[in-house]
Protein backbone atom coordinates (compact mmCIF):
# COMPACT_ATOMS: atom_id res chain seq x y z
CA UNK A 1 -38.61 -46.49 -30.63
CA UNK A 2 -42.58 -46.03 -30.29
CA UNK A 3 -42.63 -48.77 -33.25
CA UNK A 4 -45.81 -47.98 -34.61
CA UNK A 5 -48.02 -51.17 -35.26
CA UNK A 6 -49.77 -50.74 -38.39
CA UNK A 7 -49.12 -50.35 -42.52
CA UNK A 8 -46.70 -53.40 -42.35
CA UNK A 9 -44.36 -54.35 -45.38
CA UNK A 10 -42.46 -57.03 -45.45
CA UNK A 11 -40.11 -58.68 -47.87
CA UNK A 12 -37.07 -61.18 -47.95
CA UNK A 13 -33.87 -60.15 -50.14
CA UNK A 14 -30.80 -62.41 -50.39
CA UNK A 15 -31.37 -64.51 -47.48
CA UNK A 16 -32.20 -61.29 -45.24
CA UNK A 17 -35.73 -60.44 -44.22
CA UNK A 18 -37.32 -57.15 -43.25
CA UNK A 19 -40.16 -55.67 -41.72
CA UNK A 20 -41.27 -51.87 -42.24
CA UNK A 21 -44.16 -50.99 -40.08
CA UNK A 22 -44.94 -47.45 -41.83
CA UNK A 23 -43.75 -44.57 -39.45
CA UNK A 24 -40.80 -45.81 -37.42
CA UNK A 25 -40.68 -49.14 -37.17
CA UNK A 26 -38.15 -50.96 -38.78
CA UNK A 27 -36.83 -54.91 -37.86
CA UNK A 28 -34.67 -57.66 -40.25
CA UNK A 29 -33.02 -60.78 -39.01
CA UNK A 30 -29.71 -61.89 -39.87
CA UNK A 31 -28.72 -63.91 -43.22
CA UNK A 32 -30.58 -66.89 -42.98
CA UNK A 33 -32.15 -66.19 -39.65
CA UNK A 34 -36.28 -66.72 -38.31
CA UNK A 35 -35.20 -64.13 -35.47
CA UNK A 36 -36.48 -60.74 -35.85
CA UNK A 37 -34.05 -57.27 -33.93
CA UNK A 38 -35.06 -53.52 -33.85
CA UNK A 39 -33.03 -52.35 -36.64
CA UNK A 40 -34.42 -48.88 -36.06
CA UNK A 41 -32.95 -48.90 -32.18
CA UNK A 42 -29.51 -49.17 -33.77
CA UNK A 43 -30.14 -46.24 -36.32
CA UNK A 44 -29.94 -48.45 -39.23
CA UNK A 45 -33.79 -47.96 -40.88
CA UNK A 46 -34.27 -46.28 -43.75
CA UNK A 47 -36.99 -43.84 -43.15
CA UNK A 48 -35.97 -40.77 -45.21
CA UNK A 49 -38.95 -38.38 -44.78
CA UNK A 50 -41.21 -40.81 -46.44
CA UNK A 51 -44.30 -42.41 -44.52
CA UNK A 52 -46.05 -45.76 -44.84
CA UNK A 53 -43.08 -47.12 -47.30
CA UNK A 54 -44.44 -50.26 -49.25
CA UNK A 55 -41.61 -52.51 -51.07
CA UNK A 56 -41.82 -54.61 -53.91
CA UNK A 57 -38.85 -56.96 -55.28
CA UNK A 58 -38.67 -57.00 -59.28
CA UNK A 59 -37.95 -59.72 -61.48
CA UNK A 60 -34.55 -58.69 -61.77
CA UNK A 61 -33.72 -58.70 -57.65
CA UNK A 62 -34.03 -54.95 -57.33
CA UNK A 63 -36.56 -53.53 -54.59
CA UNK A 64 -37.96 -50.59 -54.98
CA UNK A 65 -40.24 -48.78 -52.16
CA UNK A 66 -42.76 -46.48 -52.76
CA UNK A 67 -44.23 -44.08 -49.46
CA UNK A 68 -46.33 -40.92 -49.26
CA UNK A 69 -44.87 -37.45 -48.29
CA UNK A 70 -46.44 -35.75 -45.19
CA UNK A 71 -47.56 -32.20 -45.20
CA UNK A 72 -51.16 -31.26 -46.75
CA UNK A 73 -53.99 -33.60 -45.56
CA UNK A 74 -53.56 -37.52 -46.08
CA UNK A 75 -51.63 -39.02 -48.98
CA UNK A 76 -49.77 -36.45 -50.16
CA UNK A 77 -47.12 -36.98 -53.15
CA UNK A 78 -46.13 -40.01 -53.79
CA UNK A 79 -42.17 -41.06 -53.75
CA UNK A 80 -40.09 -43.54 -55.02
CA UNK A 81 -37.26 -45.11 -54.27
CA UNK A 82 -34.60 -48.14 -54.88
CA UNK A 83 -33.21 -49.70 -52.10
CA UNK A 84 -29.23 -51.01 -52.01
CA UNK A 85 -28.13 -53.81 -49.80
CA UNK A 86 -24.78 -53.97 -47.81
CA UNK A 87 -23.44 -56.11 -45.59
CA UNK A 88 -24.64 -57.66 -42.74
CA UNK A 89 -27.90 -56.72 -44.61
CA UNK A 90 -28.24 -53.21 -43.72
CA UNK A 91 -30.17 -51.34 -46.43
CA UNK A 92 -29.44 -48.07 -48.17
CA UNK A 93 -31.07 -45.55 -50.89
CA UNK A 94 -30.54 -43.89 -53.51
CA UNK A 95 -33.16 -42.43 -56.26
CA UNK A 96 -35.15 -44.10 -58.50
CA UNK A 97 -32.81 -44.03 -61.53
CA UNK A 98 -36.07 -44.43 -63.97
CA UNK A 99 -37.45 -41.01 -62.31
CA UNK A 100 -33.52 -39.11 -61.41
CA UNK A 101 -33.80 -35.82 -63.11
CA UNK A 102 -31.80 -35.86 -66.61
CA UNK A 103 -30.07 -32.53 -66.93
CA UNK A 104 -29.20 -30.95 -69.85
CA UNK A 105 -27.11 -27.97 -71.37
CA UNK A 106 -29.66 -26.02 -72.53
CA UNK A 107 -31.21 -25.79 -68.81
CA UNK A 108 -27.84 -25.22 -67.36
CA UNK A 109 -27.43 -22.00 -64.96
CA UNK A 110 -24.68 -22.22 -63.07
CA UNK A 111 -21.21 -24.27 -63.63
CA UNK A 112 -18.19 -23.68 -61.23
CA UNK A 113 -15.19 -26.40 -60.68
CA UNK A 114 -14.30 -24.70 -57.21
CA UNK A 115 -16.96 -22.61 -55.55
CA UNK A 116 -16.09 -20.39 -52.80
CA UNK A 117 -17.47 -20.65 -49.38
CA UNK A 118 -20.90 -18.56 -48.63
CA UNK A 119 -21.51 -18.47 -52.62
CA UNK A 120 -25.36 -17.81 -52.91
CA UNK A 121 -27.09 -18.31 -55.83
CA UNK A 122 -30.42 -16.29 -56.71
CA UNK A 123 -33.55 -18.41 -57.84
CA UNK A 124 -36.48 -17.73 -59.05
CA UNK A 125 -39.86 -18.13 -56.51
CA UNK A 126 -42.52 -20.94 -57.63
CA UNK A 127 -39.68 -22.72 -60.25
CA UNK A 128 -37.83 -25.76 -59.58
CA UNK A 129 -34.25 -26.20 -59.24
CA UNK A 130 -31.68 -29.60 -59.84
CA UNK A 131 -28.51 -29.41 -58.11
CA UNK A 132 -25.42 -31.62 -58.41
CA UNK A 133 -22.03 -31.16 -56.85
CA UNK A 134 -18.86 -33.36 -55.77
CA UNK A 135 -18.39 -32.15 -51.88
CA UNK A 136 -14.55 -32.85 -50.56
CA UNK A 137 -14.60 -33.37 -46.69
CA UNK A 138 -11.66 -33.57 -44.58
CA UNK A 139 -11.89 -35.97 -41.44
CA UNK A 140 -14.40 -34.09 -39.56
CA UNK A 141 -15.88 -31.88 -42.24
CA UNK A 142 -19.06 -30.59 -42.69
CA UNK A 143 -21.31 -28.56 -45.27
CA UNK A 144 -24.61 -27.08 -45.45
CA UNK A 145 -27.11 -26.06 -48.25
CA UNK A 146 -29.01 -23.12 -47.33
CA UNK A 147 -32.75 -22.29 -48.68
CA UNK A 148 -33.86 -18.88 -48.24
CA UNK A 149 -37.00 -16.74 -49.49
CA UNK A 150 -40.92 -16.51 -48.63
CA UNK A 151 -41.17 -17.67 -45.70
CA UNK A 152 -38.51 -19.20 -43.21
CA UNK A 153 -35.56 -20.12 -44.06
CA UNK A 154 -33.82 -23.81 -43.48
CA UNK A 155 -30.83 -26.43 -44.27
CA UNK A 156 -29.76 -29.34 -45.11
CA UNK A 157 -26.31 -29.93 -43.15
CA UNK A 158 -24.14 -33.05 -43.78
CA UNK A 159 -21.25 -34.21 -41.45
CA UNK A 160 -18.78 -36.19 -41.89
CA UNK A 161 -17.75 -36.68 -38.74
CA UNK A 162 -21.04 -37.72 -36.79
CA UNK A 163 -22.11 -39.44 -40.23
CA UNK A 164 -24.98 -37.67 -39.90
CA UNK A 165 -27.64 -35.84 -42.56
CA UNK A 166 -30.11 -33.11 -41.21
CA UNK A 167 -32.85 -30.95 -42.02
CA UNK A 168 -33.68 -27.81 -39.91
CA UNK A 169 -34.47 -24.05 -39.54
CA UNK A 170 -31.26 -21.79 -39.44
CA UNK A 171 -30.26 -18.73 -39.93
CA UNK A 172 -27.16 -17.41 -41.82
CA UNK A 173 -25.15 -16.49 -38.63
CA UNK A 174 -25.59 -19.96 -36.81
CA UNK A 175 -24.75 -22.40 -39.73
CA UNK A 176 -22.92 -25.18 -38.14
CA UNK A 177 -23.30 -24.25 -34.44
CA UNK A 178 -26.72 -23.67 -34.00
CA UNK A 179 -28.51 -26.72 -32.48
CA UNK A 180 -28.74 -29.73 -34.13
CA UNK A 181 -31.34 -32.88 -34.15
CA UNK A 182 -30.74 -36.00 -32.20
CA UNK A 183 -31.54 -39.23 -34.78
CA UNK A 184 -34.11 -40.75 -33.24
CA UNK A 185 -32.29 -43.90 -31.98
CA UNK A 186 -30.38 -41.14 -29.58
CA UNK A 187 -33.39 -40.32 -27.85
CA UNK A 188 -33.62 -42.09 -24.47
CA UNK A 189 -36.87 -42.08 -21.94
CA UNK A 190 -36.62 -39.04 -19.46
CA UNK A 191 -38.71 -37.76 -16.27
CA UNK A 192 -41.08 -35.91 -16.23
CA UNK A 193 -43.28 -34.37 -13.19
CA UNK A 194 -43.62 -36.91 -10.59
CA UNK A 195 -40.75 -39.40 -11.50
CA UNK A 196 -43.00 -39.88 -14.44
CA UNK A 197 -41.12 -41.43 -17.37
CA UNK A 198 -42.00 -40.14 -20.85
CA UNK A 199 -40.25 -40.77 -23.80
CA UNK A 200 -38.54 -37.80 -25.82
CA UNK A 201 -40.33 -39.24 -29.08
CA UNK A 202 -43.86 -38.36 -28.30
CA UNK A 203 -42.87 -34.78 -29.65
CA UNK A 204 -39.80 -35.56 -31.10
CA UNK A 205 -38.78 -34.54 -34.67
CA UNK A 206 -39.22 -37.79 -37.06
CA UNK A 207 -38.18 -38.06 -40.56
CA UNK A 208 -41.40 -39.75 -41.06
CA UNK A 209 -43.54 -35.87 -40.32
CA UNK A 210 -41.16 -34.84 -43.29
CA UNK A 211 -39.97 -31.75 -41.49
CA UNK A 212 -37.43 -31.26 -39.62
CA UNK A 213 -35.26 -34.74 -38.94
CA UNK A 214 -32.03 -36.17 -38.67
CA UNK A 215 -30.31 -39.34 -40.64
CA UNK A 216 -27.85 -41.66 -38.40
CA UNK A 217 -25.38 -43.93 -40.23
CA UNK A 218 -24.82 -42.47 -43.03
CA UNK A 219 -22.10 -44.31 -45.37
CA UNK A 220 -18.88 -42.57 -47.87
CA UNK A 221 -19.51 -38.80 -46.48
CA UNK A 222 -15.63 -38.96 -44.85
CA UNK A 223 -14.45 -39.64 -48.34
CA UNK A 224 -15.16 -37.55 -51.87
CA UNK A 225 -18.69 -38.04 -52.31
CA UNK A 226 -21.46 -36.78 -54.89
CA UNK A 227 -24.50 -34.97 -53.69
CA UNK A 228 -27.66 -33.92 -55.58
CA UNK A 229 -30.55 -31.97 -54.56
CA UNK A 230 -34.00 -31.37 -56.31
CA UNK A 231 -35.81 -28.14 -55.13
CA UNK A 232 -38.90 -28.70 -56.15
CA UNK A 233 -42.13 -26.24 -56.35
CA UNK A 234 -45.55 -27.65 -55.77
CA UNK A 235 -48.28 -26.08 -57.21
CA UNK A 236 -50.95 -27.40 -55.67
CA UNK A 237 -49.65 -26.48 -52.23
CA UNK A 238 -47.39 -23.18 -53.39
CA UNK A 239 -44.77 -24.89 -51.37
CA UNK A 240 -41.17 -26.33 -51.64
CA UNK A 241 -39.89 -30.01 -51.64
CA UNK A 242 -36.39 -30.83 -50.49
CA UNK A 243 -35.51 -34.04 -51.91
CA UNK A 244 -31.50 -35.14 -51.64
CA UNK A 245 -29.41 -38.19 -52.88
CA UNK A 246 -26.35 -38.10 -50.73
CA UNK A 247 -23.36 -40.51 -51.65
CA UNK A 248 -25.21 -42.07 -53.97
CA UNK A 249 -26.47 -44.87 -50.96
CA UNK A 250 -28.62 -42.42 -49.25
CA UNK A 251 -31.84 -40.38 -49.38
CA UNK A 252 -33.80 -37.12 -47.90
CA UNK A 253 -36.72 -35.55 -48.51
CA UNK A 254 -38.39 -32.32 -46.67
CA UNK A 255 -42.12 -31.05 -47.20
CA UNK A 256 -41.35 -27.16 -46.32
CA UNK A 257 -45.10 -26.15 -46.15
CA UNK A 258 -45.91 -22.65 -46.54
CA UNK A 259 -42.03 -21.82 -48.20
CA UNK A 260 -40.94 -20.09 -51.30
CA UNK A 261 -37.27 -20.41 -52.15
CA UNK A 262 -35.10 -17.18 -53.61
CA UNK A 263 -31.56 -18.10 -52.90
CA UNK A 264 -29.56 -20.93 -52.52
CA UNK A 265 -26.61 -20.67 -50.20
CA UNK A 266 -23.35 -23.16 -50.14
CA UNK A 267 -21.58 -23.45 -46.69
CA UNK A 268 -18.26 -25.54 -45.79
CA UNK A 269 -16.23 -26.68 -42.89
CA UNK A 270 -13.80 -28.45 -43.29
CA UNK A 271 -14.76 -28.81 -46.54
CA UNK A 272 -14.96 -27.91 -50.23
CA UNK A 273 -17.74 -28.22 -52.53
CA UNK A 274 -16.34 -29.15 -56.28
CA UNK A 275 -18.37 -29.50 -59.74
CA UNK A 276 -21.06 -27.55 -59.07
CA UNK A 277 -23.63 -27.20 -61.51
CA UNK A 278 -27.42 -25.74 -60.86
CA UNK A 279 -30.19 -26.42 -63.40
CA UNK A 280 -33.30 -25.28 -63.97
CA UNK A 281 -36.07 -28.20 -64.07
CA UNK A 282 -39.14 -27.89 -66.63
CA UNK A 283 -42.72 -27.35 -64.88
C-alpha cells in the first residue's frame, strides 16, 4: 500500500485499536488483540479525500477525526468528521452532525418526489449548493451526480453493485461506461522496463490528493439509501468543494481546483433517485 510512515494517530475504541498514519496507511487489530493487520490492503480504511486525519475519543465514546483538504499550498481547509464502528471493528463515516448543513424552506430551490433521468438543474457560479435525495437501486444499480461549468466538468458515481463510490472527470456521453478508478487496494505491483517492478501507486489516484479517487467497501448502497451532497464555493481559492455523505456510514470529499459549477446533472442505472430537494447554502 506505500503506507506512508509519518503523522501517526492512534486510538483504542471498544476493545479495537487503530493506527492512521496520515496519507494511506491504515492498521487495527482484532477485539482484544496486541496484533496489528493492514486494514488498508483489504480496502477497509477510511481515507475519504482527507489527509493527515487526527482522532480524538469524547467523553461520551464518540470519535471524531479531524484532517486537512489537499489542493492550494499546505494545510488547506480543515474537515471534520465522526467515525461509526461495525463489526469486526471496521470503521465508517458519516458528517459531523454539529457542522451537517440545516436546511430550511426559505432556501429551498428545487423539490421533486420522482425526478426523471438526465434532469439538470442550473446553479449559480461562485454560490454554494446542499443537496439531499433518497436514491432506489436495483441489484446492480448505479447513479451519478454530474458537475458542470467553468472549467472541466466531473462526477461523483455510486454503484451498487461493485460497492463502490468515485470521483472523476466525465463527460455527458460516457456516464457510466467511461473508465473508472481502481480503489487503491486493487492496485497490484507491475513491470516496468527491464523486469523492473514498480508499483501502480507511485502515480496512482489517492483519495488522500483529494482529486480524483475511488471508495471500496462501501455499506447499504444495494438497498434504499439517503445521499447528500454539499457543493461548496471557496472564496479564497474561486474553486469548488465536493463533499458527500453516502448511506449515512460513509464520506467523500473532492478539492476541484480551478472549477466553477453551473449545472447539476442527475444520472441513473438501474436506478431511481427519490426526494430530491436542492438548497441554496448562505455565504
Amino acid at each position: 500500500m506505500k503506507n506512508t510512515a509519518e503523522c501517526p494517530s492512534f486510538f483504542s475504541w471498544n476493545g479495537y485499536k487503530y493506527l492512521m498514519m496520515g496519507w494511506t496507511g491504515f492498521w487495527k487489530t482484532e477485539k482484544n488483540g496486541e496484533e496489528f493487520f493492514d486494514s488498508a490492503a483489504e480496502g477497509f480504511d477510511i481515507y475519504d479525500g482527507l489527509g493527515v486525519p487526527m482522532a480524538v475519543k469524547t467523553d461520551d465514546n464518540r470519535v471524531i477525526v479531524g484532517g486537512w483538504l489537499y489542493g492550494y499550498g499546505w494545510g488547506s481547509v480543515i474537515v471534520h468528521r465522526e467515525l461509526l464502528q461495525f463489526e469486526k471493528g471496521i470503521l465508517g463515516m458519516r458528517w459531523l452532525p454539529e457542522l451537517s448543513p440545516k436546511p430550511c424552506r426559505d432556501n429551498e430551490l428545487y423539490r421533486e418526489s420522482n425526478v426523471q433521468n438526465g434532469y439538470c438543474f442550473a446553479v449559480k457560479m461562485r454560490k454554494s449548493y446542499y443537496v439531499e435525495c433518497t436514491v432506489l437501486p436495483e441489484k446492480n444499480g448505479a447513479i451519478a451526480l454530474g458537475f458542470s461549468g467553468e472549467g472541466s466538468a466531473f462526477r461523483l458515481l455510486i454503484d451498487s453493485a461493485e460497492k463502490t463510490a468515485e470521483i472523476n472527470f466525465w463527460n455527458k456521453t460516457d456516464i457510466f461506461d467511461g473508465e473508472r478508478i481502481l480503489p487503491p487496494h486493487l492496485l497490484v505491483p507491475k513491470l516496468c522496463g527491464d523486469n523492473m517492478m514498480v508499483h501502480q501507486l507511485s502515480d496512482a489516484d489517492l483519495p488522500c490528493r483529494a482529486k480524483d479517487f475511488c471508495l471500496a467497501n462501501l455499506r447499504k448502497t444495494d438497498e434504499p439509501y439517503s445521499l447528500k451532497v454539499v457543493l461548496h464555493y471557496e472564496k479564497k481559492t474561486d474553486s469548488v468543494f465536493i463533499d458527500a455523505e453516502i448511506a449515512g456510514v460513509r464520506t467523500l470529499v473532492s478539492n476541484r481546483v480551478n472549477t466553477n459549477v453551473s449545472e447539476i446533472s442527475f444520472f441513473a442505472d438501474k436506478a431511481q433517485f427519490a426526494e430530491l430537494n436542492i438548497y441554496r447554502l448562505d455565504d
